[in-house]
C-alpha atoms as a PDB file:
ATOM      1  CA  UNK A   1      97.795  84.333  66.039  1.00  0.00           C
ATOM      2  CA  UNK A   2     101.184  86.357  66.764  1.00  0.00           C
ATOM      3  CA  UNK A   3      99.381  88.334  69.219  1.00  0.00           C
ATOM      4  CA  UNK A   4      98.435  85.036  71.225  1.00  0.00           C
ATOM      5  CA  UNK A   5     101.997  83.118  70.740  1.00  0.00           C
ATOM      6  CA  UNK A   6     103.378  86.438  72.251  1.00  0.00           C
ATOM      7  CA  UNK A   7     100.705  86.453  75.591  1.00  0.00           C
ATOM      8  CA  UNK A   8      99.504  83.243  76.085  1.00  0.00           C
ATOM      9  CA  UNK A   9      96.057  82.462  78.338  1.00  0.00           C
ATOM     10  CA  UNK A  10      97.851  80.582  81.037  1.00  0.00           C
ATOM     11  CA  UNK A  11     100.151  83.535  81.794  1.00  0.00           C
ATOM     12  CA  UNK A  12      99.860  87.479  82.824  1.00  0.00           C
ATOM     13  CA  UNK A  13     100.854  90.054  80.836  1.00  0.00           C
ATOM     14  CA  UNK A  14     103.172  91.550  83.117  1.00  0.00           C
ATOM     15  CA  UNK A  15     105.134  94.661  82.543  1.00  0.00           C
ATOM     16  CA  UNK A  16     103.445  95.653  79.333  1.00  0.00           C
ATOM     17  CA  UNK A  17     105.897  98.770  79.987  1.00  0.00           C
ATOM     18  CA  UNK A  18     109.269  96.273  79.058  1.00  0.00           C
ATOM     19  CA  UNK A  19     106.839  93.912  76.764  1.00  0.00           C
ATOM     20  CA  UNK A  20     105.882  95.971  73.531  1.00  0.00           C
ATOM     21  CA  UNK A  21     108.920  97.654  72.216  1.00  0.00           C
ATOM     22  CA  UNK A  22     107.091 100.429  70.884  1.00  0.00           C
ATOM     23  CA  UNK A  23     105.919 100.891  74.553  1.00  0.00           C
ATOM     24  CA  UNK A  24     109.708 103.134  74.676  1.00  0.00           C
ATOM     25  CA  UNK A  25     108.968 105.499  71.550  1.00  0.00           C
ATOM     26  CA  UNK A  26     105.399 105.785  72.884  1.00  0.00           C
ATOM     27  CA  UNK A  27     107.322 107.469  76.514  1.00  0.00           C
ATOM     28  CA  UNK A  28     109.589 109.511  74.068  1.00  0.00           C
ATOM     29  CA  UNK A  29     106.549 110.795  72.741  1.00  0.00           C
ATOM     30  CA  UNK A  30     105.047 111.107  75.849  1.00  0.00           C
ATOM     31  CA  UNK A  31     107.930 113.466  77.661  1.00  0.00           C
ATOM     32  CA  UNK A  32     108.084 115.718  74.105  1.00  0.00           C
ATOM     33  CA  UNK A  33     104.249 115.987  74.542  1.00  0.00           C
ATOM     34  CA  UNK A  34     104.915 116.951  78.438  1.00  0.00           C
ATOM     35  CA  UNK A  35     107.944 119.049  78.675  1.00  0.00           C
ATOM     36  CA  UNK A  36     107.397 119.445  81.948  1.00  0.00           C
ATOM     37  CA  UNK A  37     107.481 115.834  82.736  1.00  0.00           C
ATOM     38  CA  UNK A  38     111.330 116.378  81.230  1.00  0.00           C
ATOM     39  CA  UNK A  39     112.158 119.153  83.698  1.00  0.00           C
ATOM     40  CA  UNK A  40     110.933 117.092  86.310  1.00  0.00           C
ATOM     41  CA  UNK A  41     113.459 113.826  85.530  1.00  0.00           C
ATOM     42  CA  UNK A  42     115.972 116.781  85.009  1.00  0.00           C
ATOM     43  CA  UNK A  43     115.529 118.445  88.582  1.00  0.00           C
ATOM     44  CA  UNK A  44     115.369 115.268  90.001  1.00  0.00           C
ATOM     45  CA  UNK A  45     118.764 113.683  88.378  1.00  0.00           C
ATOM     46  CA  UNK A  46     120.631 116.953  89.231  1.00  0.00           C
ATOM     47  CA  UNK A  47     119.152 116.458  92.700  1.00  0.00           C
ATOM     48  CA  UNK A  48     120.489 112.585  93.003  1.00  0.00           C
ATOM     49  CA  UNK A  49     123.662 113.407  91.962  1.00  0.00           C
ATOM     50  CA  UNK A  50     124.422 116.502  94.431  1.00  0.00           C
ATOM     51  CA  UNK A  51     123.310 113.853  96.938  1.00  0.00           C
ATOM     52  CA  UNK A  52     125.034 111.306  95.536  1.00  0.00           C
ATOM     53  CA  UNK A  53     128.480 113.360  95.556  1.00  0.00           C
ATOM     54  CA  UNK A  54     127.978 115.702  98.166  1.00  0.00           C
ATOM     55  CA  UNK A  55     131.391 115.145  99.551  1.00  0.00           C
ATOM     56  CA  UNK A  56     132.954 115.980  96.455  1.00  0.00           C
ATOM     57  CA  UNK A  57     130.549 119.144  96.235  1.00  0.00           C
ATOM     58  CA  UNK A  58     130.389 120.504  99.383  1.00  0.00           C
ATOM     59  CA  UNK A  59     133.120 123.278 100.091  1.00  0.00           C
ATOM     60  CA  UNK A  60     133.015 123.019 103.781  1.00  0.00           C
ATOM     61  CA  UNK A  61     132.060 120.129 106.604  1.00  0.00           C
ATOM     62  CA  UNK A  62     128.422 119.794 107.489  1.00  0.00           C
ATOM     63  CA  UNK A  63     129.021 121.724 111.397  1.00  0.00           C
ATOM     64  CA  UNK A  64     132.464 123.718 110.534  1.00  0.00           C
ATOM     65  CA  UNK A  65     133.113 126.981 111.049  1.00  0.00           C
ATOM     66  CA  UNK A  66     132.968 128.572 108.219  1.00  0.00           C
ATOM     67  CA  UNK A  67     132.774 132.268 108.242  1.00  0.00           C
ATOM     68  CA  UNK A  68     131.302 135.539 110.035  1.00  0.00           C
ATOM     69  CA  UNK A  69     127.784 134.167 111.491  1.00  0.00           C
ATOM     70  CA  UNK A  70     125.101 135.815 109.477  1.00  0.00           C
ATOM     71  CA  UNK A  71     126.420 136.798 106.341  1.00  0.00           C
ATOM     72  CA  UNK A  72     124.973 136.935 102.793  1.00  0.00           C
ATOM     73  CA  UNK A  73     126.512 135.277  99.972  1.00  0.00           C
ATOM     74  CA  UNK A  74     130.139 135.951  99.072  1.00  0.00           C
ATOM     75  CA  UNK A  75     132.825 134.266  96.785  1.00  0.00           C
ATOM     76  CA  UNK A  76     133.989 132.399  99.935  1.00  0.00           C
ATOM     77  CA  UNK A  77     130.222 131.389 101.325  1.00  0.00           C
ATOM     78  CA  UNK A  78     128.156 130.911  97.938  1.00  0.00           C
ATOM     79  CA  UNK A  79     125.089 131.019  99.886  1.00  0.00           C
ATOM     80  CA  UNK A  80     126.071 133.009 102.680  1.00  0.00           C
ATOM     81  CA  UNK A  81     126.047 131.233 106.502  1.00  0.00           C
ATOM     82  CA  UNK A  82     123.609 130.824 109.183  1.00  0.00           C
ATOM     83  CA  UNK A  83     123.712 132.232 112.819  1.00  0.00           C
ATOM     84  CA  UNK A  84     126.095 129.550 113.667  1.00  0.00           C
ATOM     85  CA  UNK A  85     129.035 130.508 110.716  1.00  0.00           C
ATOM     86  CA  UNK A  86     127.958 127.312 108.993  1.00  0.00           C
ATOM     87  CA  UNK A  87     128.137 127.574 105.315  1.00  0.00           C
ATOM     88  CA  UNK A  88     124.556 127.627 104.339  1.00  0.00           C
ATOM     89  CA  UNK A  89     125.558 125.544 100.743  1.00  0.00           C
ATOM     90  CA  UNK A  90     127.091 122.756 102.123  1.00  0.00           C
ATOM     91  CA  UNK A  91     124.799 122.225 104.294  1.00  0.00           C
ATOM     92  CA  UNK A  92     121.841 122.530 102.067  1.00  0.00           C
ATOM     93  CA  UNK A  93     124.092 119.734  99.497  1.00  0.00           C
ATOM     94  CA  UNK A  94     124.669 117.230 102.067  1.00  0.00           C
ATOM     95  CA  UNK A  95     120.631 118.177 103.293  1.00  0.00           C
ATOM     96  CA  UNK A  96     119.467 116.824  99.582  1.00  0.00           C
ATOM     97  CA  UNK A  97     121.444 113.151 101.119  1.00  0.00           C
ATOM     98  CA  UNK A  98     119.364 112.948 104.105  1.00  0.00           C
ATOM     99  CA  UNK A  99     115.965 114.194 101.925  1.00  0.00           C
ATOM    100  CA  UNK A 100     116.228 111.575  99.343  1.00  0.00           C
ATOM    101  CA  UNK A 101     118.069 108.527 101.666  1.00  0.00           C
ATOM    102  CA  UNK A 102     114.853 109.400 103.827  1.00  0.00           C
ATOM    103  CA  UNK A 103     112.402 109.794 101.062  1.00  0.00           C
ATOM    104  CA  UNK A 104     113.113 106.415  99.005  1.00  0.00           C
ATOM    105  CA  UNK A 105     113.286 104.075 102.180  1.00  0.00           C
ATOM    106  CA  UNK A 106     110.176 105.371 103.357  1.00  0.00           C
ATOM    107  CA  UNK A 107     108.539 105.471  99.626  1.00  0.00           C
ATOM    108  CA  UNK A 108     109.647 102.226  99.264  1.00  0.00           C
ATOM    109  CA  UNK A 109     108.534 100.255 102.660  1.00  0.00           C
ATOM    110  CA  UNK A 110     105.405 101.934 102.267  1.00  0.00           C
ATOM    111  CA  UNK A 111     104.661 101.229  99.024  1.00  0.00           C
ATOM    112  CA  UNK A 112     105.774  97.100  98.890  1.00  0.00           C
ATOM    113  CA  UNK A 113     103.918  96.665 102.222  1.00  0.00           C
ATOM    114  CA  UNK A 114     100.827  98.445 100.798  1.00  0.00           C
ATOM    115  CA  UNK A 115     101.564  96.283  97.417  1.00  0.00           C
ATOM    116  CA  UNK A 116     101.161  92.754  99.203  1.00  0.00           C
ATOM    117  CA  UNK A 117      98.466  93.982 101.143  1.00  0.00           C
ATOM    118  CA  UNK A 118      96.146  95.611  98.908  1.00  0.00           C
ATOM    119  CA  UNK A 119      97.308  93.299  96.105  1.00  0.00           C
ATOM    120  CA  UNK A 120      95.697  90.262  98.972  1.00  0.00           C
ATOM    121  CA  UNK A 121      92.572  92.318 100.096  1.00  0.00           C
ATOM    122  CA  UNK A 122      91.653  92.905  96.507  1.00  0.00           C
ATOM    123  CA  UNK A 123      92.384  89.319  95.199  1.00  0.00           C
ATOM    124  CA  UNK A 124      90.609  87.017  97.971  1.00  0.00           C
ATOM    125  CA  UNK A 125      88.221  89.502  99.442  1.00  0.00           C
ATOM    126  CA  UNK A 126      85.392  88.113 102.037  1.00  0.00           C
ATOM    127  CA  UNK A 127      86.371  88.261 106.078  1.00  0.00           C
ATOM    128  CA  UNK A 128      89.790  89.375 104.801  1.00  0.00           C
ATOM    129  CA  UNK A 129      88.957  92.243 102.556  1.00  0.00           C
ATOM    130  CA  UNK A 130      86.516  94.356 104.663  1.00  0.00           C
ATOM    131  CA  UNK A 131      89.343  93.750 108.162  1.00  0.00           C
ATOM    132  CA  UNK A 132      92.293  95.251 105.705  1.00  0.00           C
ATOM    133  CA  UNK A 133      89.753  97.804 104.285  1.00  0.00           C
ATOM    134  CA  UNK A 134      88.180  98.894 107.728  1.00  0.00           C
ATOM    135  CA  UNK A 135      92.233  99.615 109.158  1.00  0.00           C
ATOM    136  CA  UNK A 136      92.609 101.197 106.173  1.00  0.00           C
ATOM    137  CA  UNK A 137      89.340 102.995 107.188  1.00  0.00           C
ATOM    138  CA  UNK A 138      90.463 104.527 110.428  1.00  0.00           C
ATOM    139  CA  UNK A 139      93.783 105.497 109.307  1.00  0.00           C
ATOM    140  CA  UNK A 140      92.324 107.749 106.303  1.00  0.00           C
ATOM    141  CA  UNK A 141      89.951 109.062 108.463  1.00  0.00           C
ATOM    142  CA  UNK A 142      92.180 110.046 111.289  1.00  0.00           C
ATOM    143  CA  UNK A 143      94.446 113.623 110.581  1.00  0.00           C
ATOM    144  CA  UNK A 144      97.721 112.203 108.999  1.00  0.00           C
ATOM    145  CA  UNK A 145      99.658 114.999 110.729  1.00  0.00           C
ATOM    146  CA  UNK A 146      98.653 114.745 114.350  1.00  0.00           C
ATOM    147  CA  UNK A 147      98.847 110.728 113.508  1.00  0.00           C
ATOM    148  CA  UNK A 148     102.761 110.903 112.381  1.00  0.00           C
ATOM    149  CA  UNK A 149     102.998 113.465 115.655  1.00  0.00           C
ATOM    150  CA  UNK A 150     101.514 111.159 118.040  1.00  0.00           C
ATOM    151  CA  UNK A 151     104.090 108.142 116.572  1.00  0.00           C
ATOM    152  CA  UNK A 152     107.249 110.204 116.716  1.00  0.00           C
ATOM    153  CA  UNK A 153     106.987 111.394 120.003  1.00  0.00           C
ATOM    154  CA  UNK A 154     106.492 107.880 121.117  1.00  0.00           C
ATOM    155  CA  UNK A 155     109.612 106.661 119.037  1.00  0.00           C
ATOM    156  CA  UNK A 156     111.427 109.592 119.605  1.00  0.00           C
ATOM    157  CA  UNK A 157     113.451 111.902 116.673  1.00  0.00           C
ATOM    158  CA  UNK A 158     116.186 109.699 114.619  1.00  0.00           C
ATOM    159  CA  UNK A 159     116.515 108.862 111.070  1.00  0.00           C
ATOM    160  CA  UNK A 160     115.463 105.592 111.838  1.00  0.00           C
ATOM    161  CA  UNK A 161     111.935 107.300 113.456  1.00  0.00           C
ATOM    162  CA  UNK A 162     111.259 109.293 110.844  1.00  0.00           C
ATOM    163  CA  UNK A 163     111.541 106.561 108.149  1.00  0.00           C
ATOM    164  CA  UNK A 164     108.904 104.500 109.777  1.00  0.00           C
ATOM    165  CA  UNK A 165     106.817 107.234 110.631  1.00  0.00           C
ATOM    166  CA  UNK A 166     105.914 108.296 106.992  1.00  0.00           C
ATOM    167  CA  UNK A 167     106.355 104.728 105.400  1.00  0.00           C
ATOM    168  CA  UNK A 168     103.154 104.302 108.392  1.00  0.00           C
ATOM    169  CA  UNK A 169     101.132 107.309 106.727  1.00  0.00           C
ATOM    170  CA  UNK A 170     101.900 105.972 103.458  1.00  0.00           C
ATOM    171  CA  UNK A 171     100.457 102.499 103.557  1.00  0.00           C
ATOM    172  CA  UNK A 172      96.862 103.050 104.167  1.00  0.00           C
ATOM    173  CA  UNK A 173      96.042 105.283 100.446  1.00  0.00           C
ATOM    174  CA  UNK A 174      98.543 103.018  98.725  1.00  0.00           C
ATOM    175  CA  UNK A 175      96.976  99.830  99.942  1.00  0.00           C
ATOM    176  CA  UNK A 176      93.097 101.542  98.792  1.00  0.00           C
ATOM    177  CA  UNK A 177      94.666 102.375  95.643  1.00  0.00           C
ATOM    178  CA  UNK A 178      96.043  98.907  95.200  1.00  0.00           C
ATOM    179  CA  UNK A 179      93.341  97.300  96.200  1.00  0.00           C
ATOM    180  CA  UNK A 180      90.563  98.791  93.376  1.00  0.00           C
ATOM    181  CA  UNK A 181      94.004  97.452  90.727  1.00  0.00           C
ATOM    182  CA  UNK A 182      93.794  94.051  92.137  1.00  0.00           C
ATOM    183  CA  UNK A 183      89.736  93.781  91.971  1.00  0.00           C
ATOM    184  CA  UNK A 184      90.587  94.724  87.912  1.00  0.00           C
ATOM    185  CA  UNK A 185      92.633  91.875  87.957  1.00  0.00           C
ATOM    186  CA  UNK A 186      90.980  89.683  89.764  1.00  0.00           C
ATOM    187  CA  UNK A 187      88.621  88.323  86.723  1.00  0.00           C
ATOM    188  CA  UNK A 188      91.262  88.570  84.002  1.00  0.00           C
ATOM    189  CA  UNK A 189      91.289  85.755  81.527  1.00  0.00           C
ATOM    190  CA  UNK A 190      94.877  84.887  82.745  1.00  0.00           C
ATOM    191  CA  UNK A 191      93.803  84.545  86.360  1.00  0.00           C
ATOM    192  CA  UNK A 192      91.183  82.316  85.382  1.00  0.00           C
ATOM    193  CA  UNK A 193      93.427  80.020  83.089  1.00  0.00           C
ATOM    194  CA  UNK A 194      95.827  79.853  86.184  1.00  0.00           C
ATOM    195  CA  UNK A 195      92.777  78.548  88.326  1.00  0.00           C
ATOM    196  CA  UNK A 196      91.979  76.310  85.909  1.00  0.00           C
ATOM    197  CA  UNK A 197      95.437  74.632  85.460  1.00  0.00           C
ATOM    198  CA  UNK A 198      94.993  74.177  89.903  1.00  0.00           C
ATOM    199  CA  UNK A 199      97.340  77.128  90.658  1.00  0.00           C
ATOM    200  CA  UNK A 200      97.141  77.938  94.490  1.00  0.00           C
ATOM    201  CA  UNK A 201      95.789  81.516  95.283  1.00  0.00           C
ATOM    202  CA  UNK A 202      99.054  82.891  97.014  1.00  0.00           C
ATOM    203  CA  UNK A 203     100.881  81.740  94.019  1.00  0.00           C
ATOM    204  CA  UNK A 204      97.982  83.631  91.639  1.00  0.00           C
ATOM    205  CA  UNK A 205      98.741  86.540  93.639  1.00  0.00           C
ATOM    206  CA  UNK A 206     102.342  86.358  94.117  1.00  0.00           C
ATOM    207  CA  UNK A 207     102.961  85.383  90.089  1.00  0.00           C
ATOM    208  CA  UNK A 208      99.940  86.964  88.602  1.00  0.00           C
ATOM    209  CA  UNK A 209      97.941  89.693  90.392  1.00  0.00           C
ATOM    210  CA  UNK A 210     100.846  91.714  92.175  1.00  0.00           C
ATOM    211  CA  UNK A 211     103.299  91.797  89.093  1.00  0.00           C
ATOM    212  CA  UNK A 212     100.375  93.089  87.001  1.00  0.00           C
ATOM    213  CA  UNK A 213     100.189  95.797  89.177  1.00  0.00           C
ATOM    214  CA  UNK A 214     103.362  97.160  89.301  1.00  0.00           C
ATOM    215  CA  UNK A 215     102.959  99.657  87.125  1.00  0.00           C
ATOM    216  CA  UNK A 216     100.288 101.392  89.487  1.00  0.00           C
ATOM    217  CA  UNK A 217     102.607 101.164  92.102  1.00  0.00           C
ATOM    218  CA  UNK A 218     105.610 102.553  90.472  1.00  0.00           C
ATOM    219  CA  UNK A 219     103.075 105.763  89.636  1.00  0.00           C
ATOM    220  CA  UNK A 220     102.358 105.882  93.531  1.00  0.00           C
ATOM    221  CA  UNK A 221     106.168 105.852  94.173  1.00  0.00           C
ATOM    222  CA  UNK A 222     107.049 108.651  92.151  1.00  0.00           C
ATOM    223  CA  UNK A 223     103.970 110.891  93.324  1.00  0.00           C
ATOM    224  CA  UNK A 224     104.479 109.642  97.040  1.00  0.00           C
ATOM    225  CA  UNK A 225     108.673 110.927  96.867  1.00  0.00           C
ATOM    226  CA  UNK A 226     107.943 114.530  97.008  1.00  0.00           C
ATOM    227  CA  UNK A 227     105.217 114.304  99.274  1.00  0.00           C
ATOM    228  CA  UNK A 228     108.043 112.212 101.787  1.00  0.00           C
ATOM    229  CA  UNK A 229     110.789 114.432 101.535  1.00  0.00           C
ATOM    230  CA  UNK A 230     108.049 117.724 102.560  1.00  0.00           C
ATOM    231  CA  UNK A 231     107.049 115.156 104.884  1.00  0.00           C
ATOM    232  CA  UNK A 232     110.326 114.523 106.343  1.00  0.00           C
ATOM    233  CA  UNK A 233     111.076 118.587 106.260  1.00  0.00           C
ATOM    234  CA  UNK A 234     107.785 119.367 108.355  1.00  0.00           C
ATOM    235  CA  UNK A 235     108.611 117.098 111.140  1.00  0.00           C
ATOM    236  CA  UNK A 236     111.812 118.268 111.203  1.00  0.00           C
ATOM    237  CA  UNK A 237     110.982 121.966 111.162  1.00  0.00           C
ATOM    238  CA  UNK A 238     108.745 120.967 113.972  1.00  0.00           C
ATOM    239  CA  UNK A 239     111.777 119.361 115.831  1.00  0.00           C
ATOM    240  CA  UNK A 240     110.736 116.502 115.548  1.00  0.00           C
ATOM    241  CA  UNK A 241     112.448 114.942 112.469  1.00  0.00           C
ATOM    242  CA  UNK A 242     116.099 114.582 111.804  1.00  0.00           C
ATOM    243  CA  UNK A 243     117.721 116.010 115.373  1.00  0.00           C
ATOM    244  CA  UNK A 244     119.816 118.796 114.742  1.00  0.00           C
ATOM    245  CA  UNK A 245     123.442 119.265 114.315  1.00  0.00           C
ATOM    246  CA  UNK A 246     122.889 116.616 110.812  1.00  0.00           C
ATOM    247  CA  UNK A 247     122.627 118.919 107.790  1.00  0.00           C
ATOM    248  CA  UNK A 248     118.295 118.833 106.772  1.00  0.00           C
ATOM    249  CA  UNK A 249     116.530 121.282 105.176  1.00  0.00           C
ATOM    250  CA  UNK A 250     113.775 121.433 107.620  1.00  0.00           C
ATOM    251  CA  UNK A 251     116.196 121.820 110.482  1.00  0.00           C
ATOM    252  CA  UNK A 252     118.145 124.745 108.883  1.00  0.00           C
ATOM    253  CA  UNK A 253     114.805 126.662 108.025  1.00  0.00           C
ATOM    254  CA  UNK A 254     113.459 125.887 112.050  1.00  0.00           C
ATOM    255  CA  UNK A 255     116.862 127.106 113.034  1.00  0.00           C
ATOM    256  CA  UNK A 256     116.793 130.706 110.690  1.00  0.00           C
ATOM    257  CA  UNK A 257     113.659 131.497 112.610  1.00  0.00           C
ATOM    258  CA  UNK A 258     115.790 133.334 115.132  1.00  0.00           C
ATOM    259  CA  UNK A 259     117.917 135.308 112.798  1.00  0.00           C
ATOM    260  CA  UNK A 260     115.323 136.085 110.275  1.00  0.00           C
ATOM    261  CA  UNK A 261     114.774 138.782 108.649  1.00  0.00           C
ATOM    262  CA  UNK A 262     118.406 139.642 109.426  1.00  0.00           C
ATOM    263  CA  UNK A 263     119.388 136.452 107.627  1.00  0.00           C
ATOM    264  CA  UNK A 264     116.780 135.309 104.809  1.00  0.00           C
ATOM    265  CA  UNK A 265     119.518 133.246 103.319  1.00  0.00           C
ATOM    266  CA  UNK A 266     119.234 130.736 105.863  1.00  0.00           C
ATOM    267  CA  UNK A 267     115.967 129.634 105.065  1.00  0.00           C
ATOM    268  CA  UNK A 268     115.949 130.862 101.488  1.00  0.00           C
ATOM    269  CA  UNK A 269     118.429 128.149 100.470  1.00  0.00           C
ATOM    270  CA  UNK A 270     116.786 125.362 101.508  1.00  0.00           C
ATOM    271  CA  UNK A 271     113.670 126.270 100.777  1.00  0.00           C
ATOM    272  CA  UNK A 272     113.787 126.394  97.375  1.00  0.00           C
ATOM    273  CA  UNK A 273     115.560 123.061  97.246  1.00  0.00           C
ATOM    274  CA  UNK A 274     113.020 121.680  99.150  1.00  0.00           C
ATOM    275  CA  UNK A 275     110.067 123.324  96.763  1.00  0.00           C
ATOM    276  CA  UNK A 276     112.007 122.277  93.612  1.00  0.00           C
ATOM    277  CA  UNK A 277     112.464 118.550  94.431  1.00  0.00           C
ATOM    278  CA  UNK A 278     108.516 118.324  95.473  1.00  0.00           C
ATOM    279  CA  UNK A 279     107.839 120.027  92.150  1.00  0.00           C
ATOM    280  CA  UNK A 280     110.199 117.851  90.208  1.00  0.00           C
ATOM    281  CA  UNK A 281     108.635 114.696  91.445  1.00  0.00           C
ATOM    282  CA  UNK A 282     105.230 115.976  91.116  1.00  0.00           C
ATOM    283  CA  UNK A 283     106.145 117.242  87.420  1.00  0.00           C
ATOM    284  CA  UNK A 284     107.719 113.528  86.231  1.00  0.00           C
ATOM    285  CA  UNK A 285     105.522 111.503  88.327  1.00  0.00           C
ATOM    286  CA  UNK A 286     102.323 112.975  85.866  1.00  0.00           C
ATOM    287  CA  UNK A 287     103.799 112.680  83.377  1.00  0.00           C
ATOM    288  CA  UNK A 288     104.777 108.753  84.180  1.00  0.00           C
ATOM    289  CA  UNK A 289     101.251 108.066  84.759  1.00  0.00           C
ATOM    290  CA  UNK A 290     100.379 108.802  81.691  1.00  0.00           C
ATOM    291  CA  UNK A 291     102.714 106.894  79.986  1.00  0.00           C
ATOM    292  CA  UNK A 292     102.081 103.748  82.248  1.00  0.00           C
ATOM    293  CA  UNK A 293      98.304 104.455  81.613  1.00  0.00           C
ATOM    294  CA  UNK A 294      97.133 104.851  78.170  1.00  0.00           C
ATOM    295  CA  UNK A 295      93.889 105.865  79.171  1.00  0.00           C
ATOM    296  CA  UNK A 296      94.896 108.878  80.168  1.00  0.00           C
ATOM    297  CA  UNK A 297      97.221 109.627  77.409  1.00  0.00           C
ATOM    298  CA  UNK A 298      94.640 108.699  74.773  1.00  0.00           C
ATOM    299  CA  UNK A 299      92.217 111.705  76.586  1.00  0.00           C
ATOM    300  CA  UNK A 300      94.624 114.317  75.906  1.00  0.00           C
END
C-alpha cells in the first residue's frame, strides 16, 4: 500500500532518477563500478571550467602577438605558437569556449525539438506517425556529412550557422530514438488512468508521455555532446565552421597544415583537447545510461 500512496494510477512516475532516494547511492555505485564513467565527469568539469574562465587562464589575447612564429614550447609560450606568433595555449583555452557554447546549444535544440516530436509521433501515431517517421526516413538515409555541407554553404560559416547545422543532423536519430520510448509509454497504466479521468491527448503528452522520457533524452544529450563538438571541429577544419581569426580547435589544426611538420605543436594542442573532450563525454555518457537504465546495469 506505501508503494501505491507514493505513485498513484492517475499520475506518471516521472523522474524515477529524483523519486527513489536510493536511486543516488545506486549512481555512487554505479561510477565506483565504472571508473571510467568518473574520468569522464572529471575531463569534462576540468574542460567547463577552462571554458568557463578562459579569460582568467589564458596568458595572452586570442590574435596577439605573442612570440617568434613557429616555436615549440617554452616558459614564455607553454605550448609553443603557430605560424602566425599566436600563443598556441591560449588559443586552444578560449577554443574549449567556442567547442562547448557550440556543442550544448546545438545538443540542446536538437534534442527538445526531437523530444516533442518523437514524444508526438510515438504517442498518437496513424497519418501523423508514418509523415514524422518517413522525414525522419530520408534524413537517416541521406550522408549526414555531405547533408550538413550542402546546409552551410547555403547559410554561410558563423557561429550562428554552425549551431543550426548540427542541431539539423541531430534531430532525425533523436526523434527515432524517442519515438520507440514514447510507443513504451503509450499503454502504461498511468496513461490509461489519465484517459479515463477525460485528459486531452496534448496534455497526456505534454504531462505524461514526454516527462517520462526524459531520462532517455538526457542519455542522448550526453552521448550527442562529443559527437557536436567533433562535429563542429570537422566543419571548421573544412573551413566551413567557425571563420577564422576566433580561437577553434578545428581552425587552428586547418591552419598548422602549412607549417607542419615544422610545427606539430600547432595541431598537437588542439588535437588532443579535442580527442579528450569526445572521449570524456563518450566515457560519462555510458556510464549515465546505465544508471538511468537498470536494465543494463542489472546485465553486468
Amino acid at each position: 500500500m506505501s508503494e501505491a500512496r507514493r505513485v498513484p494510477l492517475s499520475g506518471a512516475p516521472r523522474f524515477e532518477l529524483y523519486a527513489r532516494p536510493g536511486r543516488l547511492v545506486t549512481a555512487l555505485h554505479t561510477l565506483r563500478a565504472n571508473p571510467l564513467g568518473a574520468v569522464g565527469a572529471g575531463v569534462i568539469l576540468l574542460m567547463l571550467l577552462v571554458a568557463v574562465f578562459a579569460p582568467l587562464l589564458a596568458r595572452y589575447g586570442i590574435n596577439q602577438y605573442a612570440g617568434v612564429p613557429s616555436q615549440g614550447p617554452s616558459a614564455h609560450n607553454w605550448f609553443g605558437t603557430d605560424r602566425f606568433g599566436q600563443d598556441i595555449y591560449s588559443r586552444v583555452i578560449y577554443g574549449a569556449r567556442i567547442s562547448f557554447q557550440v556543442g550544448v546549444l546545438s545538443v540542446l535544440i536538437g534534442v527538445l525539438t526531437g523530444l516533442v516530436v518523437g514524444s508526438a509521433s510515438g504517442y498518437f501515431g496513424g497519418w501523423i506517425d508514418t509523415v514524422i517517421q518517413r522525414f525522419v526516413d530520408a534524413a537517416i538515409a541521406f550522408p549526414q556529412l555531405i547533408l550538413l555541407l550542402i546546409i552551410v554553404r547555403t547559410l554561410g560559416p558563423s557561429m550562428r550557422n554552425v549551431i543550426i547545422v548540427i542541431a539539423i543532423g541531430i534531430i532525425p536519430s533523436t526523434t527515432r530514438v524517442i519515438r520507440g520510448a514514447a510507443l513504451a509509454q503509450k499503454n502504461q497504466l498511468y496513461v490509461e488512468a489519465a484517459r479515463s479521468v477525460g485528459a486531452s491527448d496534448i496534455r497526456i503528452v505534454a504531462r505524461h508521455v514526454i516527462p517520462n522520457v526524459v531520462p532517455v533524452a538526457i542519455v542522448i544529450v550526453t552521448t550527442l555532446l562529443g559527437a557536436a563538438i567533433l562535429a563542429e571541429s570537422a566543419l571548421s577544419f573544412l573551413g566551413l565552421g567557425i571563420p577564422p581569426p576566433n580561437p577553434s580547435w578545428g581552425v587552428d589544426i586547418s591552419t598548422s597544415r602549412n607549417s607542419f611538420p615544422i610545427n606539430v605543436w600547432a595541431a598537437l594542442f588542439p588535437g588532443i583537447a579535442i580527442s579528450l573532450t569526445v572521449l570524456g563525454f563518450n566515457f560519462f555518457g555510458d556510464t549515465l545510461r546505465d544508471v538511468l537504465d537498470p536494465r543494463l546495469r542489472g546485465g553486468r
